[in-house]
Protein backbone atom coordinates (compact mmCIF):
# COMPACT_ATOMS: atom_id res chain seq x y z
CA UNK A 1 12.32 -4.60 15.46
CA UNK A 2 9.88 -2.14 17.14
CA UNK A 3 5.81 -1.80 16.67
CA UNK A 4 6.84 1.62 15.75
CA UNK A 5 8.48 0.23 12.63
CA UNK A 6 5.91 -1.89 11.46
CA UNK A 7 3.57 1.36 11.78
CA UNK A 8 5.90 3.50 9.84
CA UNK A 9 6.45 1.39 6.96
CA UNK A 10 2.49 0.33 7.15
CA UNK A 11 1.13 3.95 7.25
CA UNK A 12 3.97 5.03 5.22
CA UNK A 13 2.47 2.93 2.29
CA UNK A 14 -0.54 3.54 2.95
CA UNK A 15 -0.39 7.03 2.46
CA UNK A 16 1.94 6.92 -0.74
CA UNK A 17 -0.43 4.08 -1.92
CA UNK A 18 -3.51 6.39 -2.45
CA UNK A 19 -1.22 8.99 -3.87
CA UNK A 20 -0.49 6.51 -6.79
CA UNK A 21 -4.35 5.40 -7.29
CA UNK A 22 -5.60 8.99 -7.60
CA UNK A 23 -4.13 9.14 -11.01
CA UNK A 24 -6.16 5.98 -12.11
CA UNK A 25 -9.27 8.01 -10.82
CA UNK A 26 -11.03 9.88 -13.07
CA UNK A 27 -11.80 13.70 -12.52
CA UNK A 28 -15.91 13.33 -13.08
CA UNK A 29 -15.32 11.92 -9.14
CA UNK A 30 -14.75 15.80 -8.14
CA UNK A 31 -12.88 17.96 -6.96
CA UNK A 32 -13.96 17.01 -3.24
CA UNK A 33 -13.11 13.34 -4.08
CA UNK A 34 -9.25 14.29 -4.66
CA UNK A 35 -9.27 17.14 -1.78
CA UNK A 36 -10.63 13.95 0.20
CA UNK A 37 -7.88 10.98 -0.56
CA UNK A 38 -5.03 13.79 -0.71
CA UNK A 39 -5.97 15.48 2.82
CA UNK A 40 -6.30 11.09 3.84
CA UNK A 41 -3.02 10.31 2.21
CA UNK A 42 -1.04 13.22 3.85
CA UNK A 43 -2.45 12.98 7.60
CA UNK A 44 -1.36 9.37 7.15
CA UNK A 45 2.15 9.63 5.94
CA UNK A 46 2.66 12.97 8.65
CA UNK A 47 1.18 10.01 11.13
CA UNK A 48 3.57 7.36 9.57
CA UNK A 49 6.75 10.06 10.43
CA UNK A 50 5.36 10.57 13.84
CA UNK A 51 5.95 7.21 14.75
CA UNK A 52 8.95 6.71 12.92
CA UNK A 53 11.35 5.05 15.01
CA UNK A 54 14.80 6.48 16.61
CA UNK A 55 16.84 5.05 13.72
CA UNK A 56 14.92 6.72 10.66
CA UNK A 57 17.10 10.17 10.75
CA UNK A 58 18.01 12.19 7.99
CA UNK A 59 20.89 10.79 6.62
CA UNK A 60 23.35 10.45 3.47
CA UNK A 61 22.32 6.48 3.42
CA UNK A 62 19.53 4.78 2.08
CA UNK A 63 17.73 5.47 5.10
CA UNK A 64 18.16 8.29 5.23
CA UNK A 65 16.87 9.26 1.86
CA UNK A 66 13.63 7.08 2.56
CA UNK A 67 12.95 9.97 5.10
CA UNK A 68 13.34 13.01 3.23
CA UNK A 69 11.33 11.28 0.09
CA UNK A 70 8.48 10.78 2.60
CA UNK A 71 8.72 14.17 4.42
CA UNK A 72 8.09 15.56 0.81
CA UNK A 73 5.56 13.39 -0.33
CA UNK A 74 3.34 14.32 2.72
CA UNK A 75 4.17 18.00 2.02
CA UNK A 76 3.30 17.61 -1.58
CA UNK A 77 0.23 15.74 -0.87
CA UNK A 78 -1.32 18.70 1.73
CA UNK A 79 -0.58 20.99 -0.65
CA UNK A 80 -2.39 19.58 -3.27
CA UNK A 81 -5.01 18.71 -0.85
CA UNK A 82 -4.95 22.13 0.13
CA UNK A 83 -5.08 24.09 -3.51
CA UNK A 84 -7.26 21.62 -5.63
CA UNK A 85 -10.08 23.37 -6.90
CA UNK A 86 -8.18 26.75 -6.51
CA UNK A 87 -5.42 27.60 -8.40
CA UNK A 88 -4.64 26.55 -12.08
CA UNK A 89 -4.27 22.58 -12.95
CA UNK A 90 -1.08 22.52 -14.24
CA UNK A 91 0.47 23.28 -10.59
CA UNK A 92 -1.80 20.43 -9.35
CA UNK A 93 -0.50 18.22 -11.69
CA UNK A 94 2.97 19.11 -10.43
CA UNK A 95 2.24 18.88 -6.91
CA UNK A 96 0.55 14.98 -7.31
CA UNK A 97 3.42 14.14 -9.53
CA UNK A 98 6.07 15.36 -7.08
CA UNK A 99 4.30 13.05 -4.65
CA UNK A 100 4.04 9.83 -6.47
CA UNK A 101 7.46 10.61 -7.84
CA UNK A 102 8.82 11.16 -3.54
CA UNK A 103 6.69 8.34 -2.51
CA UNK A 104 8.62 5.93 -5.27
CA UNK A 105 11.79 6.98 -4.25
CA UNK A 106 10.49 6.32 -0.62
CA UNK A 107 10.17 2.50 -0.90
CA UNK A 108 13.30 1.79 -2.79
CA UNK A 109 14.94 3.51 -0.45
CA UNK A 110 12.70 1.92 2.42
CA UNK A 111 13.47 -1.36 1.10
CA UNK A 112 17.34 -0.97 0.27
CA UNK A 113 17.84 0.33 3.72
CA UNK A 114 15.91 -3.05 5.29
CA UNK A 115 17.74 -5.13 3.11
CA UNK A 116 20.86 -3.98 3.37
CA UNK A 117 24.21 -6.65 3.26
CA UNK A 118 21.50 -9.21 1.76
CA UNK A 119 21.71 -10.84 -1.77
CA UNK A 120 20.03 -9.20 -4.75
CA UNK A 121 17.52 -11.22 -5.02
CA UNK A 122 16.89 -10.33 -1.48
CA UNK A 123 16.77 -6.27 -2.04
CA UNK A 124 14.94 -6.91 -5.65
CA UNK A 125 12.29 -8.85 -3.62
CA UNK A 126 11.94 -6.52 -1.22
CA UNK A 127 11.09 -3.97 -3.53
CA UNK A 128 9.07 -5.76 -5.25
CA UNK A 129 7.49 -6.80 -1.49
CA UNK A 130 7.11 -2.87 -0.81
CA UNK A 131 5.67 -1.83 -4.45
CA UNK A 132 3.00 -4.55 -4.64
CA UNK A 133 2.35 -3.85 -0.80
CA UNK A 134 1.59 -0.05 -1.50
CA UNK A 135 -0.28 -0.92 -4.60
CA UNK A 136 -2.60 -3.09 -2.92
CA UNK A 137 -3.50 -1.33 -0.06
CA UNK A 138 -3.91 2.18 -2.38
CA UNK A 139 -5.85 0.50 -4.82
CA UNK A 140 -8.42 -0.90 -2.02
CA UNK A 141 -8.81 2.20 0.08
CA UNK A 142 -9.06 4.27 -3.38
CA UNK A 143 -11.55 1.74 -4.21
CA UNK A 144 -13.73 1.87 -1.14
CA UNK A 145 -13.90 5.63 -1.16
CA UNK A 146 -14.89 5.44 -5.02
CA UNK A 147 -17.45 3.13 -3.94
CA UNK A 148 -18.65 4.97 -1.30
CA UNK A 149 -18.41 8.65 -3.82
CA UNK A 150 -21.63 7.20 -5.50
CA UNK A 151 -23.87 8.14 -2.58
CA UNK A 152 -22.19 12.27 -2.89
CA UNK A 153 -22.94 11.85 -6.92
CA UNK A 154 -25.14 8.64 -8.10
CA UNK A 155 -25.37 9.22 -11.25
CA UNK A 156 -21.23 9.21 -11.79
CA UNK A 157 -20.79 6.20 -14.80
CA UNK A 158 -19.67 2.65 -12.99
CA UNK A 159 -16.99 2.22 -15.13
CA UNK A 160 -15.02 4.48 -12.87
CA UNK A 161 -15.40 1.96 -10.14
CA UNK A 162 -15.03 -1.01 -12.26
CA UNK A 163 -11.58 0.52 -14.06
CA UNK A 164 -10.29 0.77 -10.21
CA UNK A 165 -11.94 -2.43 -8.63
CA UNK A 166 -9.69 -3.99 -11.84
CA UNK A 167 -6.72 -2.39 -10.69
CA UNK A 168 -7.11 -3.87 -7.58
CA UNK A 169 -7.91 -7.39 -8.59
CA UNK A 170 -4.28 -7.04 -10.87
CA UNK A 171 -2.40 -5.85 -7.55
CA UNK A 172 -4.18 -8.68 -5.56
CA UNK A 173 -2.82 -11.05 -8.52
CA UNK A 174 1.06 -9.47 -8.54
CA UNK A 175 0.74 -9.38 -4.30
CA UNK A 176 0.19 -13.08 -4.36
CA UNK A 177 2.64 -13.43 -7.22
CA UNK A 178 5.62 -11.61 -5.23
CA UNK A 179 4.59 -13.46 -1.23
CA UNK A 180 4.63 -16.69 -3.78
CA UNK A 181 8.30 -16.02 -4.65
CA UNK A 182 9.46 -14.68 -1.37
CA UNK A 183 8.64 -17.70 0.23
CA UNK A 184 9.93 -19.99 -1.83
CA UNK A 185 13.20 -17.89 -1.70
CA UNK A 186 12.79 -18.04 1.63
CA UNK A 187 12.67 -22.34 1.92
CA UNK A 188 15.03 -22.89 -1.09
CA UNK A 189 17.11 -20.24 -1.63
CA UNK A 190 18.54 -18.27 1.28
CA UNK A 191 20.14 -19.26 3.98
CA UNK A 192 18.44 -17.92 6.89
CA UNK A 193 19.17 -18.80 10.66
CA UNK A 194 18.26 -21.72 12.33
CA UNK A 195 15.61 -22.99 12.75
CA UNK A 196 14.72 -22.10 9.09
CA UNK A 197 11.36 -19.88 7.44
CA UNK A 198 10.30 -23.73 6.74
CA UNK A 199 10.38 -24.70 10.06
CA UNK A 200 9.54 -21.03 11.32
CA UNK A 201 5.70 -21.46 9.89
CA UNK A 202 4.95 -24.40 11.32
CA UNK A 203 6.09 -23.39 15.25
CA UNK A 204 3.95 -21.67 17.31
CA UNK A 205 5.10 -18.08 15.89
CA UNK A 206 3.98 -19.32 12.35
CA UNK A 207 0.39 -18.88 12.91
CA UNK A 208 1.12 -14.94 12.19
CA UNK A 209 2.73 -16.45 8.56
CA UNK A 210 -1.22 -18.00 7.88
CA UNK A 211 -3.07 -15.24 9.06
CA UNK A 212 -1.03 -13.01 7.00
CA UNK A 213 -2.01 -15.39 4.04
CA UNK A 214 -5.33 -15.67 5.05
CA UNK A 215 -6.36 -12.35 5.45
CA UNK A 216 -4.07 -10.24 3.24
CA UNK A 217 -3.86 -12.58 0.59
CA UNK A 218 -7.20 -15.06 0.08
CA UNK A 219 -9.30 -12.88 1.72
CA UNK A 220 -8.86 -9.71 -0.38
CA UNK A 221 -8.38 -12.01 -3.99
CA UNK A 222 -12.09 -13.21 -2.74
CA UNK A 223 -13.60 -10.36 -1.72
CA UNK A 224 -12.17 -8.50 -5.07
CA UNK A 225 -14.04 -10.83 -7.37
CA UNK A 226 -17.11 -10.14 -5.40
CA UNK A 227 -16.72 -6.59 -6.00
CA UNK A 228 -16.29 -7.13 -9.34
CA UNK A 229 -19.16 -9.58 -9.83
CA UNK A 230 -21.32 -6.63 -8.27
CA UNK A 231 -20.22 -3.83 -9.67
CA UNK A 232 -20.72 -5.45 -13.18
CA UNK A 233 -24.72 -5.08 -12.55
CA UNK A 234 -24.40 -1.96 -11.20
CA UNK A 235 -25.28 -2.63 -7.06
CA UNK A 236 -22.79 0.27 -6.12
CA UNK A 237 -23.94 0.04 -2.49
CA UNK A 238 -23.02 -3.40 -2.58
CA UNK A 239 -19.88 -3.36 -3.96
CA UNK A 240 -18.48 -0.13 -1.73
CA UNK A 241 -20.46 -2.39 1.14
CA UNK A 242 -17.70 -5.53 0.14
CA UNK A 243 -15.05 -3.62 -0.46
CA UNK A 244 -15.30 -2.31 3.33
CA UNK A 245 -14.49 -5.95 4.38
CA UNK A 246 -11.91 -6.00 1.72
CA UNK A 247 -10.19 -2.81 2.69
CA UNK A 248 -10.00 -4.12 6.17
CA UNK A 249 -8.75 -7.93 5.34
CA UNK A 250 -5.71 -6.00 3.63
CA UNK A 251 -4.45 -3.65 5.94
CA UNK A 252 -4.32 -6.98 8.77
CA UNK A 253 -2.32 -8.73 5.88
CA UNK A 254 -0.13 -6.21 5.10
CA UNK A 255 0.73 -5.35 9.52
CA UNK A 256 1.49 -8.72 9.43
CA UNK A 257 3.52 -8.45 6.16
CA UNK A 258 5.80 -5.80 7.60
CA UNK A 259 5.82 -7.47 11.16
CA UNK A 260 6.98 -11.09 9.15
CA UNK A 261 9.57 -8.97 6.92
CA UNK A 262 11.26 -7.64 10.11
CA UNK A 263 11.19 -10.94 12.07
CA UNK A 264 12.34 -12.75 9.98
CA UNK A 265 13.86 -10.88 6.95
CA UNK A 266 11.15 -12.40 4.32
CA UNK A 267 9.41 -9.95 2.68
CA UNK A 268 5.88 -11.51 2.09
């Protein structure tokens, strides 16, 4: 395991995370609101490759694949960044479907590769580890630029925020859901090397296990109701204000997340 890993895989779905959440956005946010997240989404997955480590090569294995599914989601995703608002819709369209459609690929393939000579279960929750992961952190940077698109146009309905705020509070809820499983997988299931993912959170080298569920996983399920709460009577300010906080309690939780899954082989 390498930091350059754990920066990969976290920019990697961060970047194909606010792909996915621009279709839940609705197109009274502007043009300039999509050029925005696209231009975000592609400098972070052409990051994410940058710091790929020596082992990600294009390859005929799962690996492999997660690559080239990455390389062409960031292409995909500076093109549409670059052409929105000037060439007809129906080749945008194409262009942000060909991205979500790379960026899917991307984690199965991310997550077969990691998981590779495990048990089923063990791929299928890795997946499911990678998908919620991506969700979560699209749906609360999405959410915090939404937010913050009120000051550009104030008068933009608050339903748009709300519809994504409740996206995020559903990924928070299927996030806990999947950590939930994983670790008790992890203590009852598998059979993991000594001295055990029971014993493992309780050492000295657990307190990264409790931060992870501390910041990634109570903080943002907290901080999401708050948003909520506020954005019901209409304090836009306030809401994009909490959602700052939010934003940054999930990408600590989900470092830590990829960090724990390589230690250890858990994906929470």
């Amino acid at each position: 395991m390498t930091l350059s890993f754990v920066l990969f895989l976290f920019l990697a779905h961060l970047g194909i995370g606010i792909v996915f959440t621009l279709l839940l956005v609705n197109r009274e946010a502007g043009v300039k609101f999509f050029r925005f997240n696209a231009g975000l989404a592609g400098t972070l997955l052409l990051v994410a490759l940058a710091f790929r480590p020596d082992e990600v090569v294009l390859s005929s294995d799962a690996q492999g694949l997660a690559f080239l599914a990455v390389i062409v989601a960031a292409a995909a995703s500076l093109l549409y960044w670059a052409t929105i608002g000037r060439v007809v819709y129906v080749l945008r369209t194409i262009l942000l479907s060909t991205a979500v459609a790379a960026g899917g690929i991307a984690l199965v393939a991310q997550a077969l590769a990691i998981s590779a000579g495990a048990s089923t279960l063990a791929a299928a929750l890795t997946v499911a580890s990678f998908a919620t992961s991506t969700a979560l952190l699209g749906g609360s940077c999405t959410a915090m630029s939404l937010g913050h698109w009120y000051l550009v146009l104030p008068k933009m309905p608050v339903a748009h925020l709300k519809s994504v705020v409740k996206f995020h509070i559903g990924t928070t809820a299927a996030r806990i859901l999947v950590v939930s499983v994983a670790v008790w997988w992890a203590i009852v299931v598998a059979e993991l090397p000594e001295p055990g993912f029971d014993r493992y959170i309780f050492s000295i080298d657990g307190v990264f296990f409790w931060q992870r569920i501390l910041f990634g996983l109570l903080g943002p399920a907290v901080l999401a109701y708050m948003t909520w709460e506020t954005a019901k009577i209409q304090a836009t300010q306030s809401a994009t204000g909490i959602l700052y906080v939010d934003f940054f309690t999930v990408m600590v939780g989900e470092v830590l997340a990829k960090y724990l899954l390589l230690a250890t082989t858990v994906p929470v």
